[in-house]
N, C-alpha and C. Protein backbone atom coordinates (compact mmCIF):
# COMPACT_ATOMS: atom_id res chain seq x y z
N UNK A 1 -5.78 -50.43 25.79
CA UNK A 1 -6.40 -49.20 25.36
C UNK A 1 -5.78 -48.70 24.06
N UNK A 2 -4.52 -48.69 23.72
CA UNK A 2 -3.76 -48.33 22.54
C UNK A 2 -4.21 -49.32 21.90
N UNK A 3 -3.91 -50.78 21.96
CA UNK A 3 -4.73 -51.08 20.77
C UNK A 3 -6.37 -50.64 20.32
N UNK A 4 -6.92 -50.42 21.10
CA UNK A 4 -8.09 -49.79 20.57
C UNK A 4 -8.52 -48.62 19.78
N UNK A 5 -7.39 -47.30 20.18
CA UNK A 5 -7.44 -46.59 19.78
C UNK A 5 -6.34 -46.18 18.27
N UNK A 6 -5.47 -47.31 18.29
CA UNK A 6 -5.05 -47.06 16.81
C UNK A 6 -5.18 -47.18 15.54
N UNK A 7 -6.49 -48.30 15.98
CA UNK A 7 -7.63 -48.35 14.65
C UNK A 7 -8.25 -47.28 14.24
N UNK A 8 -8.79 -46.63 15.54
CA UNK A 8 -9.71 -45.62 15.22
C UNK A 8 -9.09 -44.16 14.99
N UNK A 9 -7.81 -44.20 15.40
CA UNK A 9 -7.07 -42.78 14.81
C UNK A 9 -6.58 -43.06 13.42
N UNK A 10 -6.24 -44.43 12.81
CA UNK A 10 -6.20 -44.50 11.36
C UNK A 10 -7.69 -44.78 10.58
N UNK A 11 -8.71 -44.65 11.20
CA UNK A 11 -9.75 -44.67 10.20
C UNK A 11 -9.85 -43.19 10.21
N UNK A 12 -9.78 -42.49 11.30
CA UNK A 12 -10.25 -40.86 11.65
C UNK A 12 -9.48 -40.45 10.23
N UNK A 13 -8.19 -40.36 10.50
CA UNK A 13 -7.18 -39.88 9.48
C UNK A 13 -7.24 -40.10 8.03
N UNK A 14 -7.38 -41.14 7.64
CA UNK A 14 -7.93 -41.95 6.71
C UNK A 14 -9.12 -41.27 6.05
N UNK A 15 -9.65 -40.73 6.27
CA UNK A 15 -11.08 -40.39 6.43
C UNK A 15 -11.06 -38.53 5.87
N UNK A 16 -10.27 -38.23 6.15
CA UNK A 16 -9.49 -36.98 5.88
C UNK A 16 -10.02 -36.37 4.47
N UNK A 17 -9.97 -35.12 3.90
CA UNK A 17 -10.27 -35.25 2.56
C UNK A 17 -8.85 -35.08 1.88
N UNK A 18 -8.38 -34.99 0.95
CA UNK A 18 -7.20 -34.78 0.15
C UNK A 18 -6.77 -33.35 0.08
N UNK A 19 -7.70 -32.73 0.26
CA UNK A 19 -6.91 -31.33 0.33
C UNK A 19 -6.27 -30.80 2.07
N UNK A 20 -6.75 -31.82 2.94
CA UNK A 20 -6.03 -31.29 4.25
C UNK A 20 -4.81 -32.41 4.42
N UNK A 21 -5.05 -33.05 3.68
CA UNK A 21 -3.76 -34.47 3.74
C UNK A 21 -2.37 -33.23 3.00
N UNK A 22 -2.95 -32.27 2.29
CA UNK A 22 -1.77 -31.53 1.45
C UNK A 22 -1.30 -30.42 2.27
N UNK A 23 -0.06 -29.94 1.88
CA UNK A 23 0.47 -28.89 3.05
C UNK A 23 -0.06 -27.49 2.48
N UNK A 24 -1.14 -26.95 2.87
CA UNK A 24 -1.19 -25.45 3.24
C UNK A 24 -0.14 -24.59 2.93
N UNK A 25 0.47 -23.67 1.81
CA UNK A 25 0.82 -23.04 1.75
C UNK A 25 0.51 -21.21 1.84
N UNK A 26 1.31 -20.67 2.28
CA UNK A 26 0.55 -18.93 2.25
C UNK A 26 0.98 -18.74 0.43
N UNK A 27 0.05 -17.79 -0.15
CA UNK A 27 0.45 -17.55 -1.47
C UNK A 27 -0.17 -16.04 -1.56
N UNK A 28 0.66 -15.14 -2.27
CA UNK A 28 0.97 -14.00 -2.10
C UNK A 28 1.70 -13.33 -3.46
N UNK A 29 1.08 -13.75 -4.84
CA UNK A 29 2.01 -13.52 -6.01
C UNK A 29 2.02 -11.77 -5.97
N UNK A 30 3.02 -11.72 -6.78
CA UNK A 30 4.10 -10.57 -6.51
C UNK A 30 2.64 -9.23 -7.26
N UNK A 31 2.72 -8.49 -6.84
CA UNK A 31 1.83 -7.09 -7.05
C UNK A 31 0.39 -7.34 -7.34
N UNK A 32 0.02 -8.08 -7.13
CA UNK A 32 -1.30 -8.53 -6.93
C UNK A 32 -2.51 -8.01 -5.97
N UNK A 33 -1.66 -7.81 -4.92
CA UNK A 33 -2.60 -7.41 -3.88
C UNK A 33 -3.34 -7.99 -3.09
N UNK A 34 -2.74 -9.09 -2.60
CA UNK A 34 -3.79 -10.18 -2.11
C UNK A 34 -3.07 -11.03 -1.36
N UNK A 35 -3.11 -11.85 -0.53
CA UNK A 35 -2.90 -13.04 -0.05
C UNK A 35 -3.56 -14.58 0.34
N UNK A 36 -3.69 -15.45 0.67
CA UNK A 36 -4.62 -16.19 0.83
C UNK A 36 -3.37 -17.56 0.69
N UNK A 37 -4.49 -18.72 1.15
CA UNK A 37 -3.47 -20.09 1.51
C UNK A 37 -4.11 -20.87 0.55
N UNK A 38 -3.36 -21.85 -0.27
CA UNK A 38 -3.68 -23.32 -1.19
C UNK A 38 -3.36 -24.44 -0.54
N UNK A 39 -4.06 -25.50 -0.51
CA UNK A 39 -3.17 -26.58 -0.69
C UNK A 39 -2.39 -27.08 -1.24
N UNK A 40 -1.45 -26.27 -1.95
CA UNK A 40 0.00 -26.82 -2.74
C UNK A 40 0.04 -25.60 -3.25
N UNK A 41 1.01 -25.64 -4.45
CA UNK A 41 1.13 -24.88 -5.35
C UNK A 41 -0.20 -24.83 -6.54
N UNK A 42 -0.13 -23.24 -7.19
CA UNK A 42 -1.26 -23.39 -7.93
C UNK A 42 -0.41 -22.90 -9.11
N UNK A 43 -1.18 -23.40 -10.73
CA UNK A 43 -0.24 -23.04 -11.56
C UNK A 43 -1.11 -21.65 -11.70
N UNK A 44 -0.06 -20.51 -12.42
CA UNK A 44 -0.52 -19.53 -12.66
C UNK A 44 -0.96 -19.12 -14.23
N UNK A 45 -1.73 -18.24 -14.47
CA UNK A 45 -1.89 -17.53 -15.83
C UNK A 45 -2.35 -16.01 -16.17
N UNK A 46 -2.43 -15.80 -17.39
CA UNK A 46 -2.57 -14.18 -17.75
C UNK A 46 -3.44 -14.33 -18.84
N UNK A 47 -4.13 -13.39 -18.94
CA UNK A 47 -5.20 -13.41 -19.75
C UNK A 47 -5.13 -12.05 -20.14
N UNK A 48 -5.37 -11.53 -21.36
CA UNK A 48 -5.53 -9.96 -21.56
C UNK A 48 -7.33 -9.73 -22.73
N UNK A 49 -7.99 -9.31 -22.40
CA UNK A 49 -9.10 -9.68 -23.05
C UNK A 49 -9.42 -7.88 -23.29
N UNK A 50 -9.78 -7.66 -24.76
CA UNK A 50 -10.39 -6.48 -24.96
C UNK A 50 -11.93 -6.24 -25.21
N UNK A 51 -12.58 -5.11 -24.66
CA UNK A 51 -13.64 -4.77 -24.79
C UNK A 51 -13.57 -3.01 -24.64
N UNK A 52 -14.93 -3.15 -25.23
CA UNK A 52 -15.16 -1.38 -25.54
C UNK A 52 -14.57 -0.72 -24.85
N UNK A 53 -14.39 -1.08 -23.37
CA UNK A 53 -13.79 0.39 -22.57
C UNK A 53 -12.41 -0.15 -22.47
N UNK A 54 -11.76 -1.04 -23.23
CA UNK A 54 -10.31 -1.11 -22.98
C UNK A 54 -9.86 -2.48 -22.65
N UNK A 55 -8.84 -2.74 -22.60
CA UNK A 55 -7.68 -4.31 -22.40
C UNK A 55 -8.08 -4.60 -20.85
N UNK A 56 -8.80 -5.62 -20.73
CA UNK A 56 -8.87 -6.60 -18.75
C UNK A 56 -7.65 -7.16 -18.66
N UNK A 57 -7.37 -7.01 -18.01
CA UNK A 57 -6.14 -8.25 -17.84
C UNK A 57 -6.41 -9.12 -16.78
N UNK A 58 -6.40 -10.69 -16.54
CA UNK A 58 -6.73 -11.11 -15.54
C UNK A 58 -6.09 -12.16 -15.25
N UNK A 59 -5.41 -12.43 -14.07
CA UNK A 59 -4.32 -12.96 -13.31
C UNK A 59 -5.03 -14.10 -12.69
N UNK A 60 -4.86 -15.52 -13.06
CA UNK A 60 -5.63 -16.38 -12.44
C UNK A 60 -4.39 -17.82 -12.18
N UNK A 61 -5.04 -18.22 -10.95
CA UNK A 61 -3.82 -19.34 -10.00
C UNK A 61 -4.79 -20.00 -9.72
N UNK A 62 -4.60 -21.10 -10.23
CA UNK A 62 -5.38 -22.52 -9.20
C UNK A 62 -4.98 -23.54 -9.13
N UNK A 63 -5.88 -24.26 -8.82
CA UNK A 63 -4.71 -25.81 -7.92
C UNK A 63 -6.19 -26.86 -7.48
N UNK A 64 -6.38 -27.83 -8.45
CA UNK A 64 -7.38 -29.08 -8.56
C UNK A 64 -7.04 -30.20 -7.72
N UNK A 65 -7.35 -30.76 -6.51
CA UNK A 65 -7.25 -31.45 -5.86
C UNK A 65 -8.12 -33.00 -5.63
N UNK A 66 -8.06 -33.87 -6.05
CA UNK A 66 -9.28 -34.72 -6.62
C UNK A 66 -10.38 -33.92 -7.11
N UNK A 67 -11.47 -34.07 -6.11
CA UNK A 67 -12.92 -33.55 -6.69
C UNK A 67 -12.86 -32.11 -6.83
N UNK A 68 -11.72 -31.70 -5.76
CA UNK A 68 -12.08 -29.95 -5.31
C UNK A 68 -10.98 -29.17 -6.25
N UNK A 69 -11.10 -27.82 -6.62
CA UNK A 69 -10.24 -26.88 -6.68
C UNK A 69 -10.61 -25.51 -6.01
N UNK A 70 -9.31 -25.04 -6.57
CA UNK A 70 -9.24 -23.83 -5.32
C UNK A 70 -8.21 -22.68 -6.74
N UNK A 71 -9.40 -21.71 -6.71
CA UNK A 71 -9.18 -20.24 -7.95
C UNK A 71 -9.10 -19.06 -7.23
N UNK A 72 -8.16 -18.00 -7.55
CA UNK A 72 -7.88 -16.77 -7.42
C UNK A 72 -8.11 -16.21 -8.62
N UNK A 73 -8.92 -14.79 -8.74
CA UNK A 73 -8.51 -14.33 -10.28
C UNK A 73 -8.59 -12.72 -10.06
N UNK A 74 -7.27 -12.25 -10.78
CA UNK A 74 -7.56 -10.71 -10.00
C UNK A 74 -7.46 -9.75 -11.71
N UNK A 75 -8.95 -9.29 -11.74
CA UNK A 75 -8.91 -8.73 -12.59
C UNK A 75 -8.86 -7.21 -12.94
N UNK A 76 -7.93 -6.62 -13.46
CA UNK A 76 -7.82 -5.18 -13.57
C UNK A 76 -8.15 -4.73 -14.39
N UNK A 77 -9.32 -3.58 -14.06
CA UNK A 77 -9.67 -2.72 -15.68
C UNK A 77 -8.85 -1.75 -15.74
N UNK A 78 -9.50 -1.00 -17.24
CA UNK A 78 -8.47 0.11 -17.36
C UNK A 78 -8.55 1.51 -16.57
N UNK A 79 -7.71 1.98 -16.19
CA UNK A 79 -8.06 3.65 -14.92
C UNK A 79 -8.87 4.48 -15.97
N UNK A 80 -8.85 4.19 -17.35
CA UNK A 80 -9.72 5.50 -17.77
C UNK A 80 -11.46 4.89 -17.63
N UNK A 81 -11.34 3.70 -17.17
CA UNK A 81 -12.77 3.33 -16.76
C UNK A 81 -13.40 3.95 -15.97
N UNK A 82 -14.55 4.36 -16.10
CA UNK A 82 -15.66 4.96 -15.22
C UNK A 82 -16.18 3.31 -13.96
N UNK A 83 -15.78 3.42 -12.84
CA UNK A 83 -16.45 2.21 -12.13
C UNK A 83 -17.99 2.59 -11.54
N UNK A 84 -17.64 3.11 -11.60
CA UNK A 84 -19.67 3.92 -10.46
C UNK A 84 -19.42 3.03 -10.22
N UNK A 85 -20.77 2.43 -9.20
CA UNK A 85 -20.46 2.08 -7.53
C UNK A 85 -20.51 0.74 -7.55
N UNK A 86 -19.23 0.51 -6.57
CA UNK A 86 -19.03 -0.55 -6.01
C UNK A 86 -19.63 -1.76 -6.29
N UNK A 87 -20.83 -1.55 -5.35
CA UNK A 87 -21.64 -2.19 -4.36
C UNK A 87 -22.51 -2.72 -5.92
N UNK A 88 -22.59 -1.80 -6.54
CA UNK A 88 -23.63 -1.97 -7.93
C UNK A 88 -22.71 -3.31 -8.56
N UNK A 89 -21.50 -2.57 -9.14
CA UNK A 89 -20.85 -3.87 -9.44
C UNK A 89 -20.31 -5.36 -9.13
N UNK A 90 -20.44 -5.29 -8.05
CA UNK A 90 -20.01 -6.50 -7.47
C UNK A 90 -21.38 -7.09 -7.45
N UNK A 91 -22.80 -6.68 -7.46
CA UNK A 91 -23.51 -7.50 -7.57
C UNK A 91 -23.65 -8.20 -8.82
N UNK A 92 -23.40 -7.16 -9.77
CA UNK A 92 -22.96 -7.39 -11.19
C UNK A 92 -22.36 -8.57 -11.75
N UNK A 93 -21.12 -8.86 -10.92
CA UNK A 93 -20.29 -9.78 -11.30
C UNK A 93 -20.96 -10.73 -10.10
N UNK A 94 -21.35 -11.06 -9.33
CA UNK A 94 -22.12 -11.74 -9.09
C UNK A 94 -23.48 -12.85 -9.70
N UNK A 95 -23.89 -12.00 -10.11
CA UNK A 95 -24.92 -12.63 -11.49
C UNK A 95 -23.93 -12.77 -12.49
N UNK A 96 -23.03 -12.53 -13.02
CA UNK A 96 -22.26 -12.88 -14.15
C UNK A 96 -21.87 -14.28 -13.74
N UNK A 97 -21.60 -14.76 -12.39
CA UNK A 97 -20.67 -15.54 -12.03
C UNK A 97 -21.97 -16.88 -11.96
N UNK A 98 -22.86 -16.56 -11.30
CA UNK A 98 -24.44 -17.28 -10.98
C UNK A 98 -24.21 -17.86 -12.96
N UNK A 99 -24.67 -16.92 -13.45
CA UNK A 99 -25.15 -17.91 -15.31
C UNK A 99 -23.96 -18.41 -15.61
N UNK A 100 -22.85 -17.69 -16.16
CA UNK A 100 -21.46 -18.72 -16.56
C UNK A 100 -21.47 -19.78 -15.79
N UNK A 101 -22.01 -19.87 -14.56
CA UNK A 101 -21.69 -21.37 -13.93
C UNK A 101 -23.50 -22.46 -14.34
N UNK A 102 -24.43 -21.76 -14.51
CA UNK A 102 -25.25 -22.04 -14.95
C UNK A 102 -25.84 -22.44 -13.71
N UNK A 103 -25.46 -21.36 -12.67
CA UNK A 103 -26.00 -22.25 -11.62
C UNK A 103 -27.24 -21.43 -10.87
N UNK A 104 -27.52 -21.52 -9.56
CA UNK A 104 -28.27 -21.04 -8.47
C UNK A 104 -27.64 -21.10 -6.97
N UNK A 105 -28.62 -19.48 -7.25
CA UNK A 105 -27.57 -18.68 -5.51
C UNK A 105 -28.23 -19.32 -4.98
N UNK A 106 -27.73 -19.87 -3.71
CA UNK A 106 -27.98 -20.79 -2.74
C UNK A 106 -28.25 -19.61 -1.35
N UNK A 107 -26.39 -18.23 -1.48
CA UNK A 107 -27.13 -17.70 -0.16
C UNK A 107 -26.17 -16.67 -0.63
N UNK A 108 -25.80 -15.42 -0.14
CA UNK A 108 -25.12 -14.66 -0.59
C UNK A 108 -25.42 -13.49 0.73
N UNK A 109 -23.86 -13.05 0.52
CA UNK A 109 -23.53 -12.25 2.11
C UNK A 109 -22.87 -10.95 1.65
N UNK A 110 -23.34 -9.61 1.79
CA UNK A 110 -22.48 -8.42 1.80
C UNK A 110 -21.84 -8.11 2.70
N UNK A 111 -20.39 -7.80 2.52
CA UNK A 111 -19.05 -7.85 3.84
C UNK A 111 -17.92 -7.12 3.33
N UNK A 112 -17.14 -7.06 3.78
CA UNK A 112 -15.98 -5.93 3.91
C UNK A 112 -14.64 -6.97 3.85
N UNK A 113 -13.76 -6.73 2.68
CA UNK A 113 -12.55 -7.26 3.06
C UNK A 113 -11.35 -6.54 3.18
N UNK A 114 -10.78 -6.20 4.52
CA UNK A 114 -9.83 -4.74 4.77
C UNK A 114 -11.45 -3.96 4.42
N UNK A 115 -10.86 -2.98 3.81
CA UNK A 115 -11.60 -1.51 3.83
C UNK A 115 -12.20 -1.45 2.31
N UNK A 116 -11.91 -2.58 1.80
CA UNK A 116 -13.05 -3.05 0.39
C UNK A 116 -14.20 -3.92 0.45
N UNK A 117 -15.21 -3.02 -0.40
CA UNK A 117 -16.62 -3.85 -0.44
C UNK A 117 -16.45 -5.36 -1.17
N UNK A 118 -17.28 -6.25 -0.67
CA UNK A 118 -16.82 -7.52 -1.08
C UNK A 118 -18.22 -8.43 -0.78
N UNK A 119 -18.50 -9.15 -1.65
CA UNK A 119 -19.58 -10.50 -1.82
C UNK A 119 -19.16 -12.15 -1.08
N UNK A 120 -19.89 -12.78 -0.34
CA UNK A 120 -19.89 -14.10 -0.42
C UNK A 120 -21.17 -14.49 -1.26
N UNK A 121 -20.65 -15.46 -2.08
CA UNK A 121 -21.70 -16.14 -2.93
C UNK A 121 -21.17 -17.62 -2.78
N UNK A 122 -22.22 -18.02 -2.53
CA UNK A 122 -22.20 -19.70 -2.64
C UNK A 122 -23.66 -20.23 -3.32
N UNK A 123 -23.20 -20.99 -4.34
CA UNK A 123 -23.90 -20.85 -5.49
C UNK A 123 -24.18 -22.65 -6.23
N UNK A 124 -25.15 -23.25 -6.43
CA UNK A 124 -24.93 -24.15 -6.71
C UNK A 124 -25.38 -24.70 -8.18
N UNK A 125 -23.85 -25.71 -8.91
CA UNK A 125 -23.96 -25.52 -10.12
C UNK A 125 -24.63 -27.27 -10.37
N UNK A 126 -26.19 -27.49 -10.42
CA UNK A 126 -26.72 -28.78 -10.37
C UNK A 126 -26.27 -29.46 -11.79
N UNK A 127 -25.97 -29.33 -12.80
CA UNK A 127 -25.02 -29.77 -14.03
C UNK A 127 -23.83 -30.71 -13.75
N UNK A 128 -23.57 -29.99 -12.45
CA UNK A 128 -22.27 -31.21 -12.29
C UNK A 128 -22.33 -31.52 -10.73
N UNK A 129 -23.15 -31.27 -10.30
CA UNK A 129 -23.40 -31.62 -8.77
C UNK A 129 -22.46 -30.75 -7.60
N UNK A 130 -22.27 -29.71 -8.27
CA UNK A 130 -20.86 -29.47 -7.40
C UNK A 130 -21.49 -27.76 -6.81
N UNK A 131 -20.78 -27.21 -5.74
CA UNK A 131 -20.98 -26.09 -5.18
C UNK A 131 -19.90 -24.85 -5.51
N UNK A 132 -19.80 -23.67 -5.63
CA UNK A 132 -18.94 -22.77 -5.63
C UNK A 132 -19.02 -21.83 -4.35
N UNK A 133 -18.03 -21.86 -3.49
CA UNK A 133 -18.12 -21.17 -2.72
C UNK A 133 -16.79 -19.95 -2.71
N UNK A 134 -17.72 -18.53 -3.28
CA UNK A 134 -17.02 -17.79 -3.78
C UNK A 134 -16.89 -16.03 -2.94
N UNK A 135 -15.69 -15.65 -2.90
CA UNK A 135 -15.39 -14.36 -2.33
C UNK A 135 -15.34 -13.24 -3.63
N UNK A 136 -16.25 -12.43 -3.53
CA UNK A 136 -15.45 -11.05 -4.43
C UNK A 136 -15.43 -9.94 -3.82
N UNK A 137 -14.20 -9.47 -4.34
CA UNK A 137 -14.21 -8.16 -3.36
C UNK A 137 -13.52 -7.13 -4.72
N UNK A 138 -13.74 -5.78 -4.30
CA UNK A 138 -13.97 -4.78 -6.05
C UNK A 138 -12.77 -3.66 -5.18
N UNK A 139 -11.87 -3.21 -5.56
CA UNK A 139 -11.05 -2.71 -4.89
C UNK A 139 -10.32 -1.69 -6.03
N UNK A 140 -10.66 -0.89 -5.54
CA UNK A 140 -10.59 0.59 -6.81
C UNK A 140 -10.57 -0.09 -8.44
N UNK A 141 -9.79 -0.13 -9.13
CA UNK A 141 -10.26 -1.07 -10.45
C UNK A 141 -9.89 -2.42 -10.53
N UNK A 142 -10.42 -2.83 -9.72
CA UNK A 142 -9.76 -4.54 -9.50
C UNK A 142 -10.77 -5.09 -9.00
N UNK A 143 -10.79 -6.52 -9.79
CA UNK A 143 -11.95 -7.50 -8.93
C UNK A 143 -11.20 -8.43 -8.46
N UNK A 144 -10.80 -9.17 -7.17
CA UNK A 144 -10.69 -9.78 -6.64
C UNK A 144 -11.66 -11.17 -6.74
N UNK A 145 -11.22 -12.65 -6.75
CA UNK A 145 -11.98 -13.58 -6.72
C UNK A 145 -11.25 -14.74 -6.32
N UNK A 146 -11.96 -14.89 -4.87
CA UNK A 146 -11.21 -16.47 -4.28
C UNK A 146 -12.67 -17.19 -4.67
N UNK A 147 -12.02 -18.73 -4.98
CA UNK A 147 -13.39 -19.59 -5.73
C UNK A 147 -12.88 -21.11 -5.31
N UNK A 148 -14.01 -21.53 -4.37
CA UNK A 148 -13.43 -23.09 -3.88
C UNK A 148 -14.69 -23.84 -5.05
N UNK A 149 -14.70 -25.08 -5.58
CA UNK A 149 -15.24 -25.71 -6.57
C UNK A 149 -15.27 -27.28 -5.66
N UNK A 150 -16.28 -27.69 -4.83
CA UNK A 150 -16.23 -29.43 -4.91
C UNK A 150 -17.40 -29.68 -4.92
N UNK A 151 -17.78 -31.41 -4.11
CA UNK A 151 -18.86 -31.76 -4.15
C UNK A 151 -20.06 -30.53 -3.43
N UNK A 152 -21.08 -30.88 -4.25
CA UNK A 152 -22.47 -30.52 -3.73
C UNK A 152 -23.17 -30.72 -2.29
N UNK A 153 -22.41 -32.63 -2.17
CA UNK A 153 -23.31 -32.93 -1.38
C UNK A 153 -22.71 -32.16 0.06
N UNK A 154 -21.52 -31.74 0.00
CA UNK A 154 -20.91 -31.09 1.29
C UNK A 154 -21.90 -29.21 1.74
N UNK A 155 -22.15 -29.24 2.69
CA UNK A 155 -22.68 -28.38 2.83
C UNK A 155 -21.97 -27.14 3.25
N UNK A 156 -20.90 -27.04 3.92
CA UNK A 156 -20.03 -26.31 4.14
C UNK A 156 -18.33 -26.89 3.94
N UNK A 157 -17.51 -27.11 3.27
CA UNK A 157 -16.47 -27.81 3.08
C UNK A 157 -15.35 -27.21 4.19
N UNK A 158 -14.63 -28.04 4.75
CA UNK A 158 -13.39 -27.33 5.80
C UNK A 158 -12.53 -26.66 4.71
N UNK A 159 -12.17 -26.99 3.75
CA UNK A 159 -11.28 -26.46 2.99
C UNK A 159 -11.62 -25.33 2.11
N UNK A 160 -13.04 -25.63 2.03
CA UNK A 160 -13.32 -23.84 1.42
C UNK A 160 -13.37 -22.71 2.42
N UNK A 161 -14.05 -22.99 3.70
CA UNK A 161 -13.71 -22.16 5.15
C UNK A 161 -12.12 -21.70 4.86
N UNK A 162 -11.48 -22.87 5.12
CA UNK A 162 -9.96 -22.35 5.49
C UNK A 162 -9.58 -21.55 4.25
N UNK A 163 -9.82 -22.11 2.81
CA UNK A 163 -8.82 -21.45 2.01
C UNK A 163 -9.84 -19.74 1.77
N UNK A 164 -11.27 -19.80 1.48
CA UNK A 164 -11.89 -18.13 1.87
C UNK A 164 -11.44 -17.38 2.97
N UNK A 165 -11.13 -17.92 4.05
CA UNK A 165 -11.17 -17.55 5.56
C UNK A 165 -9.56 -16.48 5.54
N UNK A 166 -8.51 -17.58 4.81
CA UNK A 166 -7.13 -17.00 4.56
C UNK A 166 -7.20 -15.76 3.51
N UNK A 167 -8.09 -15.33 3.13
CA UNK A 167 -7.98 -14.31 1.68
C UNK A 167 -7.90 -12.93 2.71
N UNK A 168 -6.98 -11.91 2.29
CA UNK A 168 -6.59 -10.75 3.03
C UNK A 168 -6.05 -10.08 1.90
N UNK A 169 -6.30 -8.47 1.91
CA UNK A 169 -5.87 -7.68 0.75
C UNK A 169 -4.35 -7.05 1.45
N UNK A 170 -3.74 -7.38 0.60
CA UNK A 170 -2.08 -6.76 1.43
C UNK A 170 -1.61 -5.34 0.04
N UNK A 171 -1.09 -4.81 0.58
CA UNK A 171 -0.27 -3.66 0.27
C UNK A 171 0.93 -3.37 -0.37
């Protein structure tokens, strides 16, 4: 019986995608406001971009795993910004996120993350065959964005579940 079954637990395994073969880390960069898990380390960056109402700054970590990656980007406007609502904006950046990727909403979910309004968009970018399956959540002047990137042909990926699933706003 063991020989039978040790073929088939090394094809199972084998079979695996590359991002669960990698160790799961919790990641939690320092005043950010956020938490959520990678498969490894992600490198980090800063961006400071000006426009009419003032300097964005936007904090972005990711981590490319063969086909897939896995993006955080937490962007802060300025407090003398006027946000009006929420719910308006996040659809906002929603369609911003749909054309920069040049793609099409596939399905899109209004939801709550903690006690902030927040988007699922999963969105597909046919240019490169690939899917975005993306969290935003708008949290007094901050946009929040977890963003899994792989194949198309996957319809729901385990690793975009797990790494969206881990996103939590911490304090």
């Amino acid at each position: 019986m063991y020989r039978t079954l040790l073929p088939v637990l090394f094809v199972a395994f084998g079979l695996l995608s590359p991002a669960y073969a990698q160790q799961w880390k919790d990641y939690q960069p320092r005043g950010e406001g956020y938490r959520v898990e990678f498969p490894g380390t992600p490198t980090e960056d800063t961006r400071r971009t000006s426009t009419n109402a003032g300097v964005i700054e936007s904090h972005t970590s990711a981590l490319s795993i063969g086909n897939q990656t896995f993006i955080t980007v937490r962007s802060e406007y300025p407090s003398t910004m006027t946000m009006g609502d929420p719910e308006t904006n996040l659809d906002r950046a929603g369609a911003g996120s749909i054309q920069r990727a040049n793609g099409t909403l596939r399905r899109q979910e209004r939801l709550t993350v903690g006690d902030a309004p927040a988007r699922h968009l999963v969105i597909d970018i046919p240019g490169s065959n690939q899917v975005a399956d993306t969290l935003l959540v708008m949290q007094d002047h901050r946009l929040i964005q977890a963003v899994y990137v792989g194949p198309a042909a996957v319809q729901e990926a385990p690793e975009a579940r797990r790494f969206l699933s881990s996103f939590a706003l911490v304090r």
